[in-house]
N, C-alpha and C. Protein backbone atom coordinates (compact mmCIF):
# COMPACT_ATOMS: atom_id res chain seq x y z
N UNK A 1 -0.80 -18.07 2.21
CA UNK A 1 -1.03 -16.81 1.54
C UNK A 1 0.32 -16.13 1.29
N UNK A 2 0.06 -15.73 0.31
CA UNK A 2 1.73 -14.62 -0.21
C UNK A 2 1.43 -13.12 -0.96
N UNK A 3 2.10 -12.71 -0.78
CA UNK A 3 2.00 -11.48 -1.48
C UNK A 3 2.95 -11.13 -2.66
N UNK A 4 2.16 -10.53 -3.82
CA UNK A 4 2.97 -10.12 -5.03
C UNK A 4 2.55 -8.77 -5.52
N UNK A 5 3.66 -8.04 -6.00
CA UNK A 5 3.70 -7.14 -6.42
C UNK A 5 3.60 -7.33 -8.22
N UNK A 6 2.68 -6.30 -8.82
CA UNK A 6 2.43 -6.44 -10.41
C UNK A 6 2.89 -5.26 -10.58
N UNK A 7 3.77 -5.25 -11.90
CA UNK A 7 4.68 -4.44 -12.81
C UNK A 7 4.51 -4.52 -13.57
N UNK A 8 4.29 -2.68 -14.35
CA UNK A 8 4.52 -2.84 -15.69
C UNK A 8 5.45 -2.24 -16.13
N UNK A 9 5.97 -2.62 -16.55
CA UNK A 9 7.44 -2.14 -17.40
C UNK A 9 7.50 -0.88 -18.53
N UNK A 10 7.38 -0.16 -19.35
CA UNK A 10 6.82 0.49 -20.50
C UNK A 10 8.18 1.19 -21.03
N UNK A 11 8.60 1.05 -22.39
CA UNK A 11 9.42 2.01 -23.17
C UNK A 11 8.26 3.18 -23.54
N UNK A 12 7.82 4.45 -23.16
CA UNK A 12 7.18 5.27 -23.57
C UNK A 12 7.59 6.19 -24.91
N UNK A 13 7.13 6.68 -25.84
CA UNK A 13 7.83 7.82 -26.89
C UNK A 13 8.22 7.16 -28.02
N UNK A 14 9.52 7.54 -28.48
CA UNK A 14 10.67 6.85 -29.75
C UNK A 14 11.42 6.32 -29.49
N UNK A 15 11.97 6.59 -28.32
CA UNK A 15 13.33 6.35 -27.49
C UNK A 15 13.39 4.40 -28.41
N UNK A 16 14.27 3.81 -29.22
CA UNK A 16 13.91 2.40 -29.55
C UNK A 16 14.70 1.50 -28.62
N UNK A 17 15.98 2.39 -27.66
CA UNK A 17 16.64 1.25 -26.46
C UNK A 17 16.18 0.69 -25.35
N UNK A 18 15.97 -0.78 -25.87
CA UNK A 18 14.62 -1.49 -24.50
C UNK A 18 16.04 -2.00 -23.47
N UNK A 19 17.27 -2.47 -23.38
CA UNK A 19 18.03 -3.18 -22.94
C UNK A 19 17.42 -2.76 -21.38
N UNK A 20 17.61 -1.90 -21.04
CA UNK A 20 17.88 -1.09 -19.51
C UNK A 20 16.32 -1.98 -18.86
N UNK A 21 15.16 -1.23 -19.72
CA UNK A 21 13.86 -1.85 -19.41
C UNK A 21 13.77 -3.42 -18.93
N UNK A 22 14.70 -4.34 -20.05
CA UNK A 22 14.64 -5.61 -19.94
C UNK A 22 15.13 -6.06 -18.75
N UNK A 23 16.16 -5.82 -18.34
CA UNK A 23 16.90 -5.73 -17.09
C UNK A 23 16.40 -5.59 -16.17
N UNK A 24 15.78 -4.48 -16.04
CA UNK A 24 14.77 -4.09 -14.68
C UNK A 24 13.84 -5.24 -14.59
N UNK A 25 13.07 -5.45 -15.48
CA UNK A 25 11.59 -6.67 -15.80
C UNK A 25 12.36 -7.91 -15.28
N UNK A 26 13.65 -8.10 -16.24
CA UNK A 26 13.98 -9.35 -15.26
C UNK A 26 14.55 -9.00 -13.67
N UNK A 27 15.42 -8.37 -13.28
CA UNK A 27 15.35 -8.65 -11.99
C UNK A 27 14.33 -8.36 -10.99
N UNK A 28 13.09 -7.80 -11.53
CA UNK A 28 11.90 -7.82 -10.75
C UNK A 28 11.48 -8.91 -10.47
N UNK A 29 11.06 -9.57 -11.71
CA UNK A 29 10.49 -10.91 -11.71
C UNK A 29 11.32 -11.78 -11.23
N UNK A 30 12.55 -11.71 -11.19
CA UNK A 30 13.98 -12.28 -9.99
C UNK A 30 13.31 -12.64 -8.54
N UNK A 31 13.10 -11.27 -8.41
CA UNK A 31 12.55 -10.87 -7.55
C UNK A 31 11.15 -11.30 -6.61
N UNK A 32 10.62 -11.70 -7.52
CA UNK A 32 9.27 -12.48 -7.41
C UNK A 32 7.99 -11.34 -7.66
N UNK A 33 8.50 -10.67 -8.35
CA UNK A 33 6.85 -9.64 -8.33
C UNK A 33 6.45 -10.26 -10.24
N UNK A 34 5.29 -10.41 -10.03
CA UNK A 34 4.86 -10.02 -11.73
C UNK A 34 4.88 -8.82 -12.53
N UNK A 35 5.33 -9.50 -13.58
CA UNK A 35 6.38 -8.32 -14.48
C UNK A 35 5.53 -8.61 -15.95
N UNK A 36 4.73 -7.26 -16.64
CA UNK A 36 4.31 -7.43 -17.97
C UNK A 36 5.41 -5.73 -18.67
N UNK A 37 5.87 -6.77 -19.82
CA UNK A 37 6.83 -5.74 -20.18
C UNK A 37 5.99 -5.62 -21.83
N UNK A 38 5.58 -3.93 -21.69
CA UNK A 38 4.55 -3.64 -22.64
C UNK A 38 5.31 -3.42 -24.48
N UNK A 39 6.83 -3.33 -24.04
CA UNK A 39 7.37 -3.41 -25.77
C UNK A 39 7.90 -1.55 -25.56
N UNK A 40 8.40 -1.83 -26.98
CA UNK A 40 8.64 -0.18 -27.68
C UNK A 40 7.48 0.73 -28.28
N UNK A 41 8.17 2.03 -28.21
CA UNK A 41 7.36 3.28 -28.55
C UNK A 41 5.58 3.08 -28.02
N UNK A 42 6.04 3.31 -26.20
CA UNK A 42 4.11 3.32 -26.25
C UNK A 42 3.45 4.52 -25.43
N UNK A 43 2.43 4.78 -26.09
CA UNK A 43 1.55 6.34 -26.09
C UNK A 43 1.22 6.15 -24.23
N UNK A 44 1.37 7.65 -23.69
CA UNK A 44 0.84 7.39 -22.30
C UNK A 44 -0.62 6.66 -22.26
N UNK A 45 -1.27 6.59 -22.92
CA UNK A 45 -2.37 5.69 -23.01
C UNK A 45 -2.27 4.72 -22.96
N UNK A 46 -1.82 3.98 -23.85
CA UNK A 46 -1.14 2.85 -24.15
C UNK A 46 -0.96 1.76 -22.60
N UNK A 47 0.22 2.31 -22.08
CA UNK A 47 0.52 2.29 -20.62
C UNK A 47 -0.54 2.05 -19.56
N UNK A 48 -1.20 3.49 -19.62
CA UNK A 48 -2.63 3.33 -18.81
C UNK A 48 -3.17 2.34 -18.93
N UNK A 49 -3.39 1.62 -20.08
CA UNK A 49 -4.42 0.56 -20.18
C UNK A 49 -4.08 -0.50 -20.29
N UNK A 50 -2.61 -0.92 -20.30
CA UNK A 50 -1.85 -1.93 -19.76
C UNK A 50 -2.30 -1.81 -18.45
N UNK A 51 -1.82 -1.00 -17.82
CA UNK A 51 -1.55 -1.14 -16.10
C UNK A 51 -3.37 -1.75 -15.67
N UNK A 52 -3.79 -0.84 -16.30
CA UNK A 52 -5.15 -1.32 -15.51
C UNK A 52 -5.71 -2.66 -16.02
N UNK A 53 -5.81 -3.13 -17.25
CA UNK A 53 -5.56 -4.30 -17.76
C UNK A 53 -5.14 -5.58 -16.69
N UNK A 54 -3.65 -5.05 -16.22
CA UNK A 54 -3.01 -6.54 -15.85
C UNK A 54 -3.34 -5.76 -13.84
N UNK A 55 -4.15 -4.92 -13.88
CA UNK A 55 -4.23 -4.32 -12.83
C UNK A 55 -2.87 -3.95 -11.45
N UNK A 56 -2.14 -3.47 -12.16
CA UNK A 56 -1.20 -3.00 -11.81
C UNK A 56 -0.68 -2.15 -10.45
N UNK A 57 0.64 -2.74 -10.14
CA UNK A 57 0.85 -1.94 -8.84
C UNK A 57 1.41 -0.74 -8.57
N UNK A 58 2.28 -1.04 -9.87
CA UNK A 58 3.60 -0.06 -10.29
C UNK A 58 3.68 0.08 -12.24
N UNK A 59 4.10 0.99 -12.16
CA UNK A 59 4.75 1.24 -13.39
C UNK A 59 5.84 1.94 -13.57
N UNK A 60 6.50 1.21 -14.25
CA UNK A 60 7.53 1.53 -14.61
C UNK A 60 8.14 1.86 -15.68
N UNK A 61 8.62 3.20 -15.95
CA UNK A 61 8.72 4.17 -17.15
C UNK A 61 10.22 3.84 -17.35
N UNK A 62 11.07 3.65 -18.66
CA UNK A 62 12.40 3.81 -18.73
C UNK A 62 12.36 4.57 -20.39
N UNK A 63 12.46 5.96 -19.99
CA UNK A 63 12.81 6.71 -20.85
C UNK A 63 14.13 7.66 -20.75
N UNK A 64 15.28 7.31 -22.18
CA UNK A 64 16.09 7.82 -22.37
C UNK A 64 16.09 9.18 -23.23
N UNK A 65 15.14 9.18 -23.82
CA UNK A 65 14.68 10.48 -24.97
C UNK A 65 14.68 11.57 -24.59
N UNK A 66 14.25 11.69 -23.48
CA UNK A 66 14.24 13.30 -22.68
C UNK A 66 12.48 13.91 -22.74
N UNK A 67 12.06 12.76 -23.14
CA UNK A 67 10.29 13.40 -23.40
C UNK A 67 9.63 13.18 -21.46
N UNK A 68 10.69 12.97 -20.66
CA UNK A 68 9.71 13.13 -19.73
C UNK A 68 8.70 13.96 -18.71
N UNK A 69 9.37 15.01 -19.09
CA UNK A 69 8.32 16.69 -18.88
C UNK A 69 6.92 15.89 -19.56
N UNK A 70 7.10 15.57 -20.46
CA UNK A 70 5.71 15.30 -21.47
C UNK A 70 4.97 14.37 -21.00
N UNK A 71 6.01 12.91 -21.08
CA UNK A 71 4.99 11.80 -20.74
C UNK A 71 4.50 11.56 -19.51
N UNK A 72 5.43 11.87 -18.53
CA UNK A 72 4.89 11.66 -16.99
C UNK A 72 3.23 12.75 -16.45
N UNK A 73 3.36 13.55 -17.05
CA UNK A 73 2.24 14.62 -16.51
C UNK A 73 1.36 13.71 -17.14
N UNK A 74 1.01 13.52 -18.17
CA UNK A 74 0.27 13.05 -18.94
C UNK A 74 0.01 11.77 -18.23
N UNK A 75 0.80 10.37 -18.36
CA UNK A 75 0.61 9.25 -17.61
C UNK A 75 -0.13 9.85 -16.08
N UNK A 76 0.15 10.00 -15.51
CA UNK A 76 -0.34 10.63 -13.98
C UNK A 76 -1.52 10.97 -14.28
N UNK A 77 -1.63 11.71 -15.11
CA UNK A 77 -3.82 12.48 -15.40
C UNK A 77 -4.43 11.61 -16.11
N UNK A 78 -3.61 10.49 -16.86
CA UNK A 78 -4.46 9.61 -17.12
C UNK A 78 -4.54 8.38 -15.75
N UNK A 79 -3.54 8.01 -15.31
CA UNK A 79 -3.99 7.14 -13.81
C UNK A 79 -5.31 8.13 -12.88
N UNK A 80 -4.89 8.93 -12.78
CA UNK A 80 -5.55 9.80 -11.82
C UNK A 80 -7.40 9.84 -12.30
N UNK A 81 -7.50 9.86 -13.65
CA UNK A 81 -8.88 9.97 -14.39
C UNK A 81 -9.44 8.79 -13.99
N UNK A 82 -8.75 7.65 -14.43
CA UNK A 82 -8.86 6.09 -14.19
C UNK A 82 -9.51 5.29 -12.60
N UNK A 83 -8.97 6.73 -11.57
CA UNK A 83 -9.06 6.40 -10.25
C UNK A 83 -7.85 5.21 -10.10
N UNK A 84 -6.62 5.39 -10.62
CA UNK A 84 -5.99 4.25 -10.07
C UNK A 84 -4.32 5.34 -9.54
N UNK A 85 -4.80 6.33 -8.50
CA UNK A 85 -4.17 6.94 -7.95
C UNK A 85 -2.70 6.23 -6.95
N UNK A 86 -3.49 4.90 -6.84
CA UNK A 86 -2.71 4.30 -5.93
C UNK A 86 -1.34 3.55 -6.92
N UNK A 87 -1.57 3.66 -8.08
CA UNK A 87 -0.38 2.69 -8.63
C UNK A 87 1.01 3.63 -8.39
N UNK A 88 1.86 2.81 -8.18
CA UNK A 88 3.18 3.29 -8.00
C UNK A 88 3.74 4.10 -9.25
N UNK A 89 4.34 5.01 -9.41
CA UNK A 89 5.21 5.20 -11.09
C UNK A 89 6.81 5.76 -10.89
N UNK A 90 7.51 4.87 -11.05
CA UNK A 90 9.15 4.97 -11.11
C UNK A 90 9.08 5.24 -12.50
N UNK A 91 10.69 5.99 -12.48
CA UNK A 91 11.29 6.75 -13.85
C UNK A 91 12.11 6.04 -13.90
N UNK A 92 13.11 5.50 -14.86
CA UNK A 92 14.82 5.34 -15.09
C UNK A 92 14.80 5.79 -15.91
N UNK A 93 16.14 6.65 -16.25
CA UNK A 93 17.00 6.81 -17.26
C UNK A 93 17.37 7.58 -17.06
N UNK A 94 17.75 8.72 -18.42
CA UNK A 94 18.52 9.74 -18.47
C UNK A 94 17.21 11.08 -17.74
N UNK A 95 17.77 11.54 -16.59
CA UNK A 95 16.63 12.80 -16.25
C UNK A 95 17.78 13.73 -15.55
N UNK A 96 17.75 14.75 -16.15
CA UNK A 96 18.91 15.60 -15.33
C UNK A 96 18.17 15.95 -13.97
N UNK A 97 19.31 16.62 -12.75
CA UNK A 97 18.73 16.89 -11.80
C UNK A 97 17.91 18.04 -11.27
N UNK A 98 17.83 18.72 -12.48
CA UNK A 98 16.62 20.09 -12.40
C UNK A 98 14.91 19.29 -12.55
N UNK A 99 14.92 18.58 -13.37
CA UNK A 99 13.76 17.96 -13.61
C UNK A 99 13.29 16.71 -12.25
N UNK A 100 14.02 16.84 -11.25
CA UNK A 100 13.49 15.22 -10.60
C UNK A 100 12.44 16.13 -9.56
N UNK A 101 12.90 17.18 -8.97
CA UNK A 101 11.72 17.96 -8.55
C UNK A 101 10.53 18.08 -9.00
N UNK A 102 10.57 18.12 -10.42
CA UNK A 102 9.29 18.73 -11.28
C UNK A 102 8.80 16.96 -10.77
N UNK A 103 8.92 15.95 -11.25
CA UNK A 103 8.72 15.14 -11.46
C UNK A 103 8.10 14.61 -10.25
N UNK A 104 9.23 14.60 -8.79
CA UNK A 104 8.52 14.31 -7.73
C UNK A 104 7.02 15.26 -7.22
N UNK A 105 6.50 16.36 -7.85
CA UNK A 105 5.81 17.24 -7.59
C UNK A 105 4.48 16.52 -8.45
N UNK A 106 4.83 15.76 -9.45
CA UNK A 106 4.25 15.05 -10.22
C UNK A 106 3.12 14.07 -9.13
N UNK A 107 4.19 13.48 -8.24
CA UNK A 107 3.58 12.02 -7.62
C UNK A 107 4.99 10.68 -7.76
N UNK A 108 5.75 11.12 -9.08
CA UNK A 108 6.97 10.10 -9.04
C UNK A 108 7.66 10.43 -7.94
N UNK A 109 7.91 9.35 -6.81
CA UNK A 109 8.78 9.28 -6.37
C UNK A 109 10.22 8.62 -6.58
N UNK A 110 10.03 7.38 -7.13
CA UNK A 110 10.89 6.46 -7.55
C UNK A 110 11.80 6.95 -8.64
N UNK A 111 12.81 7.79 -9.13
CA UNK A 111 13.55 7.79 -10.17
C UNK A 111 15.14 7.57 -10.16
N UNK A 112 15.36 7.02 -11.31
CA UNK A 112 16.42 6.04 -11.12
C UNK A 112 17.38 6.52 -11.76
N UNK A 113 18.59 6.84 -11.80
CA UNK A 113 19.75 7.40 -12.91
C UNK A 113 20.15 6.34 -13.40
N UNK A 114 21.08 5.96 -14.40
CA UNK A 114 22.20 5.23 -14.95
C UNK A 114 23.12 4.94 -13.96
N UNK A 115 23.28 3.80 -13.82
CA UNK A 115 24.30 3.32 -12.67
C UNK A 115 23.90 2.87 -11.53
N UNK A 116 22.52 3.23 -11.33
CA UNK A 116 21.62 2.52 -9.77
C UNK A 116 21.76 1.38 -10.12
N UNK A 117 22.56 0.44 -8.64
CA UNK A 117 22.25 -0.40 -8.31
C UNK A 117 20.63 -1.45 -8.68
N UNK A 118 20.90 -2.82 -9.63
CA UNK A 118 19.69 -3.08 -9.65
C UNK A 118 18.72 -3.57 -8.69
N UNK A 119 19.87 -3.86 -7.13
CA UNK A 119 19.31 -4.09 -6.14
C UNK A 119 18.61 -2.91 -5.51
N UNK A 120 18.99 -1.92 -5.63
CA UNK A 120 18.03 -0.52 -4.92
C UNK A 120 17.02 -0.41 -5.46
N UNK A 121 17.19 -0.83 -7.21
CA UNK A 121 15.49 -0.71 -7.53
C UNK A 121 14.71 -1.55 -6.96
N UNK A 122 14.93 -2.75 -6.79
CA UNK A 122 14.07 -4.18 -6.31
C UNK A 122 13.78 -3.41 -5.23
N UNK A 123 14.52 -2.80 -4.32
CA UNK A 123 14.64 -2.54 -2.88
C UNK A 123 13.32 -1.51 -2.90
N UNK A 124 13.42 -0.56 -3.43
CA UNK A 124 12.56 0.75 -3.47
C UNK A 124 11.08 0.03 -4.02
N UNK A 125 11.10 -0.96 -4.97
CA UNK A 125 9.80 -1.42 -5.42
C UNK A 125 9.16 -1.92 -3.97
N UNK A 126 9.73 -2.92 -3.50
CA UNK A 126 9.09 -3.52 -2.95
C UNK A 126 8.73 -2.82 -1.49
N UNK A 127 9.90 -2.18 -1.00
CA UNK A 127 9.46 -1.16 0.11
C UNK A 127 8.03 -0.29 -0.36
N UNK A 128 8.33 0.24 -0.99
CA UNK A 128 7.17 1.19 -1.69
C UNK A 128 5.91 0.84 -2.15
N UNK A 129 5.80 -0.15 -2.83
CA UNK A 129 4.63 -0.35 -3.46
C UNK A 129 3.43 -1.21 -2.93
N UNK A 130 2.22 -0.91 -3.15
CA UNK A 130 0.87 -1.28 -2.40
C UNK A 130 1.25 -2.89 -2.78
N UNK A 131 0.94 -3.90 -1.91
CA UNK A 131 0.85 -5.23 -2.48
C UNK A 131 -0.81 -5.41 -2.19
N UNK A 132 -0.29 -6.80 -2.53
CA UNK A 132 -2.10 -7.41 -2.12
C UNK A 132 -2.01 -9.05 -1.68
N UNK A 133 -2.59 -9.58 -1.11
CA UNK A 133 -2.36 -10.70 -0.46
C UNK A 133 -3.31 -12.24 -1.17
N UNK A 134 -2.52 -12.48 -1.64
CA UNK A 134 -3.23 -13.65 -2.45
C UNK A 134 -4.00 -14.55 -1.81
N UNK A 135 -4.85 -15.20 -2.19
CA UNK A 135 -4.92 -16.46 -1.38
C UNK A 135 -4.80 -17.60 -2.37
N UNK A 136 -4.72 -18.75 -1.78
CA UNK A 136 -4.20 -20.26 -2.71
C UNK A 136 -5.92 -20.40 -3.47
């Protein structure tokens, strides 16, 4: 028996720079967790129904646009409606440090600046997030 962690990756909004996203997806999946990386410009819905879809552990938001006042409340009341309270939700990108409060008040704990180590993210996923135990 083993355990894996499922990720979803998501560019949320306009923002069109996936590089950062790609990066993360691969060293997750480095990592050994399953990684579905949902593409550009997608609606907090969108997301939602990925995650629950590939039934998800975590999600993972990388927005540079500055829409995350917007999308995170939103993502969160839609997990929360869903009953899938338990999925993890990390931020990366650009979030100044007035907003990480708002955000952790949200339920995000996980947010990531420019320049984190990609090993602290692996580190924080896997510390953090609910797994589940496979069997063969």
């Amino acid at each position: 028996m083993s355990q894996s962690i499922r990720v979803v990756i998501a560019k949320p909004g306009l923002d069109g720079h996936d590089r950062g996203a790609k990066v993360i997806a691969r060293a997750l999946r480095d990592a050994g967790m399953e990684v579905v990386y949902t593409g550009l410009r997608q609606t907090p819905e969108q997301i939602v129904s990925a995650a629950l879809q590939e039934d998800a552990d975590v999600i993972g938001l990388s927005i540079l646009s500055g829409a995350h006042l917007h999308i995170c409340p939103r993502i969160m009341e839609l997990l929360k409606a869903q009953g899938m309270d338990d999925v993890m939700v990390v931020v990366g990108g650009i979030i100044p440090d007035a907003d990480i409060p708002v955000l952790n008040a949200l339920g995000i704990q996980g947010i990531f600046l420019p320049g984190t180590p990609m090993q602290d993210v692996v580190r924080y996923v896997t510390e953090h997030a609910r797994t589940r135990t496979l069997t063969a």
